[in-house]
Protein backbone atom coordinates (compact mmCIF):
# COMPACT_ATOMS: atom_id res chain seq x y z
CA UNK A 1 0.00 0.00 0.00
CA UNK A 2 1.36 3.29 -1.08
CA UNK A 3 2.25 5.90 1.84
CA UNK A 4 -0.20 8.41 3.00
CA UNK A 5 0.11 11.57 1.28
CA UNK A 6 1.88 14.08 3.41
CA UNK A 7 4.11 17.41 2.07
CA UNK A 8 7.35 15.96 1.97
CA UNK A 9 6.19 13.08 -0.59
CA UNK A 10 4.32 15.25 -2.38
CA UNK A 11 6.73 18.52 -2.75
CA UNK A 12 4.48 20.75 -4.90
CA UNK A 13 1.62 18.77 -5.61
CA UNK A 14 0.64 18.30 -1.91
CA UNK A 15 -1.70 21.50 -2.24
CA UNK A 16 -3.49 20.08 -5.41
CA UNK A 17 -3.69 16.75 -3.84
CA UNK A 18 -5.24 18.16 -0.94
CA UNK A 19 -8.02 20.58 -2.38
CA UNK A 20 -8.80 17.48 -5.11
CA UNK A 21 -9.02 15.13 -2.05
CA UNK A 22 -11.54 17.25 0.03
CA UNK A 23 -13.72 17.51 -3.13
CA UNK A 24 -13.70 13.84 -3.29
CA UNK A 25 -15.16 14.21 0.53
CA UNK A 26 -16.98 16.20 0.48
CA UNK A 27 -19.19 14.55 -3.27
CA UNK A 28 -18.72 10.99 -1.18
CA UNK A 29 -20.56 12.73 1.70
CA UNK A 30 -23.11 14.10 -0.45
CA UNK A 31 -23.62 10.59 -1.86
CA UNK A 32 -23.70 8.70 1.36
CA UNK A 33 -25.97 11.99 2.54
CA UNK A 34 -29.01 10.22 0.24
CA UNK A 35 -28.49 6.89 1.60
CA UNK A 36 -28.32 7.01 5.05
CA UNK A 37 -25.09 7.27 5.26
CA UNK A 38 -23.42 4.19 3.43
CA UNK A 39 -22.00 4.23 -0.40
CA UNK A 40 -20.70 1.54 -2.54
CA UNK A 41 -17.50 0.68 -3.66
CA UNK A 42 -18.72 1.13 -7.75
CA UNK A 43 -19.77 4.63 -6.34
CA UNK A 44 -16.73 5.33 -4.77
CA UNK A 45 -14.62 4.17 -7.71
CA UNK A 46 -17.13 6.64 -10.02
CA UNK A 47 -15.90 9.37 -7.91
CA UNK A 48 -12.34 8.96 -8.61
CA UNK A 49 -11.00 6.79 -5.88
CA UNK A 50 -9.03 3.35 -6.30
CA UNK A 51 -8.63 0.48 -4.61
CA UNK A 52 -5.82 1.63 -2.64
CA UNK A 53 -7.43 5.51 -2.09
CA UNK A 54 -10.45 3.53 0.06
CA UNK A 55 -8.17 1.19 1.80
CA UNK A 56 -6.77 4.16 2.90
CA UNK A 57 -9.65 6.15 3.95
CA UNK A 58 -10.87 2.64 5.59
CA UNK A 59 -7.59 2.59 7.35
CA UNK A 60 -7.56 6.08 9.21
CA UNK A 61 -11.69 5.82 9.82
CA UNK A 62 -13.10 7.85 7.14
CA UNK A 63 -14.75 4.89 6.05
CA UNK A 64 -16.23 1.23 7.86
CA UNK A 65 -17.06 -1.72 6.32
CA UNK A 66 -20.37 -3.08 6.68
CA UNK A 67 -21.03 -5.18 3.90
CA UNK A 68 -18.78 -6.21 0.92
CA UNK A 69 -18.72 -3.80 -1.31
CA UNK A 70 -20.63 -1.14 1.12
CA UNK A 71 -19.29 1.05 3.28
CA UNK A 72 -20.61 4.08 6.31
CA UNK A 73 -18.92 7.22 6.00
CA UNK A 74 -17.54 8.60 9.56
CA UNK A 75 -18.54 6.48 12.04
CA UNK A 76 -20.16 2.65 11.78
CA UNK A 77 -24.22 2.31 11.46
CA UNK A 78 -26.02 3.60 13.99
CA UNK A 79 -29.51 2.99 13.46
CA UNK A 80 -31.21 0.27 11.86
CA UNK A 81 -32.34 2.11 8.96
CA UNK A 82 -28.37 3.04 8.38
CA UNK A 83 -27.32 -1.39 8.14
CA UNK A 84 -31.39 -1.73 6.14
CA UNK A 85 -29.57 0.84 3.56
CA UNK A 86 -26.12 -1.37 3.52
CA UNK A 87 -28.00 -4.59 3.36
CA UNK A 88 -30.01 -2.86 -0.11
CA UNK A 89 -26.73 -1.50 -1.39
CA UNK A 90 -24.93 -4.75 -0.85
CA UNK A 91 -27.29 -6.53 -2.72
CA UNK A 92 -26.98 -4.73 -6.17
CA UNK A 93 -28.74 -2.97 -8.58
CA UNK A 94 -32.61 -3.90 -8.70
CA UNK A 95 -32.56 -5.27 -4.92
CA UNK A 96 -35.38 -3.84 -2.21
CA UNK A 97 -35.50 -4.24 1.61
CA UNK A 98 -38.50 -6.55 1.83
CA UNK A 99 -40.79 -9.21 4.38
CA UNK A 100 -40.51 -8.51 7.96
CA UNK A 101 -37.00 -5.85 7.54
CA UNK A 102 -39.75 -3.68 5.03
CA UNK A 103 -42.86 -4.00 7.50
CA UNK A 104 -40.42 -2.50 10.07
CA UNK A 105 -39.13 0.59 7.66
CA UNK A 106 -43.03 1.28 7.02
CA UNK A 107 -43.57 1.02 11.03
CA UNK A 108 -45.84 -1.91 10.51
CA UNK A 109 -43.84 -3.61 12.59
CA UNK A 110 -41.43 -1.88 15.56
CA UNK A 111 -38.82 -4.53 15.89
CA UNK A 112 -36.14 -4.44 13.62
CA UNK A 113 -34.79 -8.26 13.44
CA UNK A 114 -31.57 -9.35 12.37
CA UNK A 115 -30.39 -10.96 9.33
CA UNK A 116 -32.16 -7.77 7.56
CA UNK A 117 -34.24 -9.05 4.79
CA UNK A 118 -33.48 -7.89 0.72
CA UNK A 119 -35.79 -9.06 -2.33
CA UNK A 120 -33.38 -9.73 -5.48
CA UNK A 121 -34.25 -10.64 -8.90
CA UNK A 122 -31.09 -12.30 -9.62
CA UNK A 123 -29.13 -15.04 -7.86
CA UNK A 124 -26.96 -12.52 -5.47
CA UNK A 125 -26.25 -13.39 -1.72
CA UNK A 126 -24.09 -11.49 0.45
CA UNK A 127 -23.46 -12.78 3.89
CA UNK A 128 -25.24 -11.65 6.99
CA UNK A 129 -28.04 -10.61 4.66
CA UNK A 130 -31.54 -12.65 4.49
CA UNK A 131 -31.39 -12.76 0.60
CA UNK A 132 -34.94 -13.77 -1.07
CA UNK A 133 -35.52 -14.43 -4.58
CA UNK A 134 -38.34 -13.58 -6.35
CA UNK A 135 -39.42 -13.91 -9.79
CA UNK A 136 -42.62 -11.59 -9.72
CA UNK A 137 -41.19 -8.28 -8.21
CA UNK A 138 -42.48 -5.75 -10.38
CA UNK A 139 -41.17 -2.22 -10.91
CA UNK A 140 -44.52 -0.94 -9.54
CA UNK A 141 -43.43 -3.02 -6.44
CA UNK A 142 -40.61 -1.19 -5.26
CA UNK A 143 -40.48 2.15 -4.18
CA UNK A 144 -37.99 4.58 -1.51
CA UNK A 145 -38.40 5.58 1.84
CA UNK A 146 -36.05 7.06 3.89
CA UNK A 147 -33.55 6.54 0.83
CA UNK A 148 -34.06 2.87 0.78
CA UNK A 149 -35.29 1.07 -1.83
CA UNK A 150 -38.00 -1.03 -0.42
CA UNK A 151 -41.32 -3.08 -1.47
CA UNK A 152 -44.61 -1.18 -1.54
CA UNK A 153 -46.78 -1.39 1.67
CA UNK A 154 -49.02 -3.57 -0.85
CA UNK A 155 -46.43 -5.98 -1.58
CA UNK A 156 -44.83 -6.21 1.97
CA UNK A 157 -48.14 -7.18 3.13
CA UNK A 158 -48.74 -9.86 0.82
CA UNK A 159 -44.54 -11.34 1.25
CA UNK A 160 -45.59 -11.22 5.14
CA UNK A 161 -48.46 -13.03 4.70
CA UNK A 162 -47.94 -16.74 5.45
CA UNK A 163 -46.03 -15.62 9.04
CA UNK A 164 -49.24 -14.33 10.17
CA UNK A 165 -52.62 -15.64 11.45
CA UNK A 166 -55.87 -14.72 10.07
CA UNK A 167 -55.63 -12.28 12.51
CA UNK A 168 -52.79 -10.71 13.03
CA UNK A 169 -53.52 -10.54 8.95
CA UNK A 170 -56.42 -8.63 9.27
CA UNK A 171 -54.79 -6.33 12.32
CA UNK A 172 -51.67 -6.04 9.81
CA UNK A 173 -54.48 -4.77 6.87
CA UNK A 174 -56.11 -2.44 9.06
CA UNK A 175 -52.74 -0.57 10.17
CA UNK A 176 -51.42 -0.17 6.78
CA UNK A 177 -54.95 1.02 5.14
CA UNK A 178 -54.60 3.72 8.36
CA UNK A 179 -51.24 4.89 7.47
CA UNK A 180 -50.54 7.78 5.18
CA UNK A 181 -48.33 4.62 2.87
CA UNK A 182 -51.25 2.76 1.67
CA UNK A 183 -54.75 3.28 -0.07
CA UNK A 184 -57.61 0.49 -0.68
CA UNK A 185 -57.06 1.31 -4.47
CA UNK A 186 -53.23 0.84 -4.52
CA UNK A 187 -54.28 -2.21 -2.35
CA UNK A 188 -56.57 -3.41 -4.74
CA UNK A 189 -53.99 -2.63 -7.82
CA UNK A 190 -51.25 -4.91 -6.40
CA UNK A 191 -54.45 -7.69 -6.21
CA UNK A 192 -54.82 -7.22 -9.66
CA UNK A 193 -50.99 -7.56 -10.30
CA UNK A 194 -50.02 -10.49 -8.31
CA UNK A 195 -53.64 -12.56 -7.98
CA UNK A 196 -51.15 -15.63 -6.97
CA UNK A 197 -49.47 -14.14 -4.29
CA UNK A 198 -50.45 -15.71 -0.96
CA UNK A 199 -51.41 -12.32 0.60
CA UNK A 200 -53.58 -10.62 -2.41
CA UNK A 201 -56.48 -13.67 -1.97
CA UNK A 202 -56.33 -12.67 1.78
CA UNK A 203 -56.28 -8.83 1.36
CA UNK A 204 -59.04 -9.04 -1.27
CA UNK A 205 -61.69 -11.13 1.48
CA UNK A 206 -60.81 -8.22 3.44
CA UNK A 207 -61.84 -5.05 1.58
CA UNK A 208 -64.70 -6.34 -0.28
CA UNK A 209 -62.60 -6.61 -3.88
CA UNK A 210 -63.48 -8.52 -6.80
CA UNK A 211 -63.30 -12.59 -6.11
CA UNK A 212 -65.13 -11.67 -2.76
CA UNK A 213 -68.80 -13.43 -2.28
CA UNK A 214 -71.32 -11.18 -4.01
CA UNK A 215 -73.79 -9.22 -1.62
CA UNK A 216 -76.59 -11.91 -3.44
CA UNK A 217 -74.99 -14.82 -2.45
CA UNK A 218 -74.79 -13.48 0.97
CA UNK A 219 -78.44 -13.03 0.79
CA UNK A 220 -79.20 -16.19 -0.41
CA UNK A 221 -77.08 -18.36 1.67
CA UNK A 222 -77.97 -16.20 5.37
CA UNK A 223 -81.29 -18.37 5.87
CA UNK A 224 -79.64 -21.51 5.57
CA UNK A 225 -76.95 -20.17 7.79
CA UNK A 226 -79.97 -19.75 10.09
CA UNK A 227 -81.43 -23.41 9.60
CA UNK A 228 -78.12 -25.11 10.50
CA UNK A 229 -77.73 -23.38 13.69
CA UNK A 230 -81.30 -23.61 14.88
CA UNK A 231 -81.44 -19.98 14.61
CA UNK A 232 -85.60 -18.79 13.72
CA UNK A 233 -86.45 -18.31 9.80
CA UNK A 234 -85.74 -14.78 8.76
CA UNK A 235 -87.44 -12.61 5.85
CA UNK A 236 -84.99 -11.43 3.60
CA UNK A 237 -85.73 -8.42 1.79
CA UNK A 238 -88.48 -6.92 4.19
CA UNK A 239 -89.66 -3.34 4.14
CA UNK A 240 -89.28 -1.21 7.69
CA UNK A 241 -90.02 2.29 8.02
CA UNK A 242 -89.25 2.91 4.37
CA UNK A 243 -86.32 0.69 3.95
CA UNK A 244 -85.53 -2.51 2.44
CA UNK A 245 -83.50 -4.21 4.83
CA UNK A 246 -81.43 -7.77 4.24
CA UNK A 247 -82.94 -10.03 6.83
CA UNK A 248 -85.95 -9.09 9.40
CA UNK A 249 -86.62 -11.26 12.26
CA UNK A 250 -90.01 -9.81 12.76
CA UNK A 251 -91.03 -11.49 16.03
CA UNK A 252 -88.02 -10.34 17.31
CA UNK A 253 -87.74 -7.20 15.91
CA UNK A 254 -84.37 -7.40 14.94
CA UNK A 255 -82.72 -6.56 11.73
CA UNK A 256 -79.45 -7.83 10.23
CA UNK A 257 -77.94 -6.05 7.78
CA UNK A 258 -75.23 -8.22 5.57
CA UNK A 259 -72.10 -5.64 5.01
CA UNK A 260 -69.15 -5.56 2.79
CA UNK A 261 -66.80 -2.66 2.50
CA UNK A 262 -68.01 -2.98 -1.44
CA UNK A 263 -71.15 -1.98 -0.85
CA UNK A 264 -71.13 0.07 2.42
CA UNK A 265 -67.55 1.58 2.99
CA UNK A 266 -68.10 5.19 0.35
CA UNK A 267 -68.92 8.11 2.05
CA UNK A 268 -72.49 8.08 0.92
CA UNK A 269 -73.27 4.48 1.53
CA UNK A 270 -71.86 5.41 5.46
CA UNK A 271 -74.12 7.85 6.05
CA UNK A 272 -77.28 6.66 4.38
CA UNK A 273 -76.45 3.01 6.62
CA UNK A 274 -76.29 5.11 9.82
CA UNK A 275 -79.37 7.19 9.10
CA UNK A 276 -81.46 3.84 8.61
CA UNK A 277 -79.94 2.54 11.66
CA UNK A 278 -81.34 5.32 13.65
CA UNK A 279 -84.62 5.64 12.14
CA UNK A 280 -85.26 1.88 12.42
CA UNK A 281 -83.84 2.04 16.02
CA UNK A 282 -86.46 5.41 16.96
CA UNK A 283 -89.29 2.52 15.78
CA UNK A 284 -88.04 -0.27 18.40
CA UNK A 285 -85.99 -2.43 15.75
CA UNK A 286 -82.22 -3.47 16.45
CA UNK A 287 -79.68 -3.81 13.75
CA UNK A 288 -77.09 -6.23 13.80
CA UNK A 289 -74.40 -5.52 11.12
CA UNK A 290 -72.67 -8.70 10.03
CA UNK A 291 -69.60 -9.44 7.26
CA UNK A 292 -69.26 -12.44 5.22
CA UNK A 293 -66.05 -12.68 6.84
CA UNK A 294 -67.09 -13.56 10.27
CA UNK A 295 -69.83 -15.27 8.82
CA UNK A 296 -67.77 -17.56 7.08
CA UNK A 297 -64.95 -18.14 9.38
CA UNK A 298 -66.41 -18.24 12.83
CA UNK A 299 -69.89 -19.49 12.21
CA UNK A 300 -70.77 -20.52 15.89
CA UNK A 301 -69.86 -17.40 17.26
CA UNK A 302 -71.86 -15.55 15.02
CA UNK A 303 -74.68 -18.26 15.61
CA UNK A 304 -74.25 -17.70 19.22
CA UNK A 305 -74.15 -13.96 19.59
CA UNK A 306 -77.15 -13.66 16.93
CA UNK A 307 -78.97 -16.65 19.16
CA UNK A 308 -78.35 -14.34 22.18
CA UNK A 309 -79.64 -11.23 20.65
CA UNK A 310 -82.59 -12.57 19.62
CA UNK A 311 -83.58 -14.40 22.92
CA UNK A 312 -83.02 -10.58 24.51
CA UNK A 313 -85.73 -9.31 22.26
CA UNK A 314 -88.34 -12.20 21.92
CA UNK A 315 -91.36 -11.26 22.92
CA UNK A 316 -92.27 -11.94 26.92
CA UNK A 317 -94.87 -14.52 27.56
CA UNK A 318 -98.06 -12.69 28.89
């Protein structure tokens, strides 16, 4: 390794060599600056260095190695964002922070676990990195935050999937969707794009998109839910106080109305559900909101807590 640079080796020169080296500095800074801090060694070779110029800069602490070919400048990672950023550099070109490492950058999740977790297209691993390979990552799957390449919210969501129960799922859903990262619409785009991915069948039950039941078969298939669990023999479609409401136990006077965020979740569908609620409620009849969801996967609860409605409002003996 050559010497360090210092007036005596240098004669003349040493000035030029040390205005051209602070310039170097101070456009690696500026660099680093955009990704939290770390650069790459293709980076720092585009800005003018050689092998033996970073060695250098390695050796007297301008610079730490973090992963091959990725470096901090000034001082090792701090934060976990600063070694998410190495891990994404150290992975190449076309590489995103992804699963359970992504969840944590969109604050999803607020433990950062170790290996940190990078999506690749290609066949790259770099040690001390959780590499994944994927063959459907689309362009409109990766995005930046915080100067890190990363996977959508959408996409995260559906890569997380199969670690989580129905539902820490559905809690998982709900966070995002209340999050200034994700929209039902960009939720229901990524469904569109990647209908295989475990996740998108899930998301889509949730937020009432297309492959959901219709609201018909809902309607259809509520009385037999009835029959099976000994529940009484509703009227579906009945008329109260102006309305046509799903399903009318009339003994009981108890509606239930059969929701799904298709049909129920715009702004004027909200209101217009609430103002029948009331009205319906000022003429002595309950309403009992249900989703096909909870319908569908826990049947005998529903049964029960319908059973235990309507046994509240049957009519007393005289």
């Amino acid at each position: 390794m050559p010497p360090p640079p210092t007036p005596e080796n240098l004669g003349r020169n040493y000035d030029y060599f040390r205005v051209s080296s602070q310039a170097i500095d101070r456009a690696i800074a500026g660099v680093a600056a955009r990704q939290q801090g770390c650069i790459t060694r293709q980076q720092l070779l585009g800005l003018g260095l050689d092998d033996a110029a970073i060695a250098y800069r390695v050796k007297i602490g301008r610079l730490y190695r973090v992963f091959r070919g990725v470096y901090s400048v000034g001082r090792p990672p701090g934060s976990p964002q600063e070694w998410a950023s190495a891990a994404v550099l150290a992975c190449g070109a076309g590489a995103a922070l992804s699963f359970g490492s992504a969840m944590a950058l969109w604050g999803y999740w607020r433990q950062w676990d170790r290996p940190y977790e990078v999506t690749v297209v290609g066949d790259r691993r770099t040690s001390g990195i959780r590499v994944h390979r994927s063959t459907t990552l689309h362009r409109r799957d990766v995005t930046t935050q915080l100067g890190i390449r990363v996977t959508t919210p959408a996409r995260t969501i559906f890569d997380i999937s199969p670690r989580l129960t129905d539902k820490a799922f559905k809690r998982t859903v709900s966070n995002a969707l209340h999050s200034p990262w994700l929209t039902e619409d960009q939720l229901a785009e990524a469904v569109v794009l990647h209908p295989i991915l475990p996740g998108a069948k899930r998301a889509a039950a949730l937020v009432g998109l297309p492959g959901t039941p219709t609201r018909s078969a809902w309607e259809d298939d509520f009385p037999t839910f009835c029959a099976r669990h000994g529940l009484p023999t509703p009227v579906m479609g009945a008329r109260v106080c102006g309305y046509i409401v799903d399903a009318l136990f009339m003994a009981e006077r108890v509606i239930v109305e059969l929701d799904s965020r298709e049909y129920h979740m715009n702004a004027i569908a909200f209101e217009t559900d609430r103002e029948r609620d009331a009205e319906t409620l000022a003429h002595g009849f309950v309403t009992l909101r249900m989703t096909w969801e909870r319908m569908g996967q826990r049947p005998h609860r529903e049964a029960k807590r319908l059973g235990a409605i309507l046994a509240a409002h049957a009519p007393r003996a005289a």
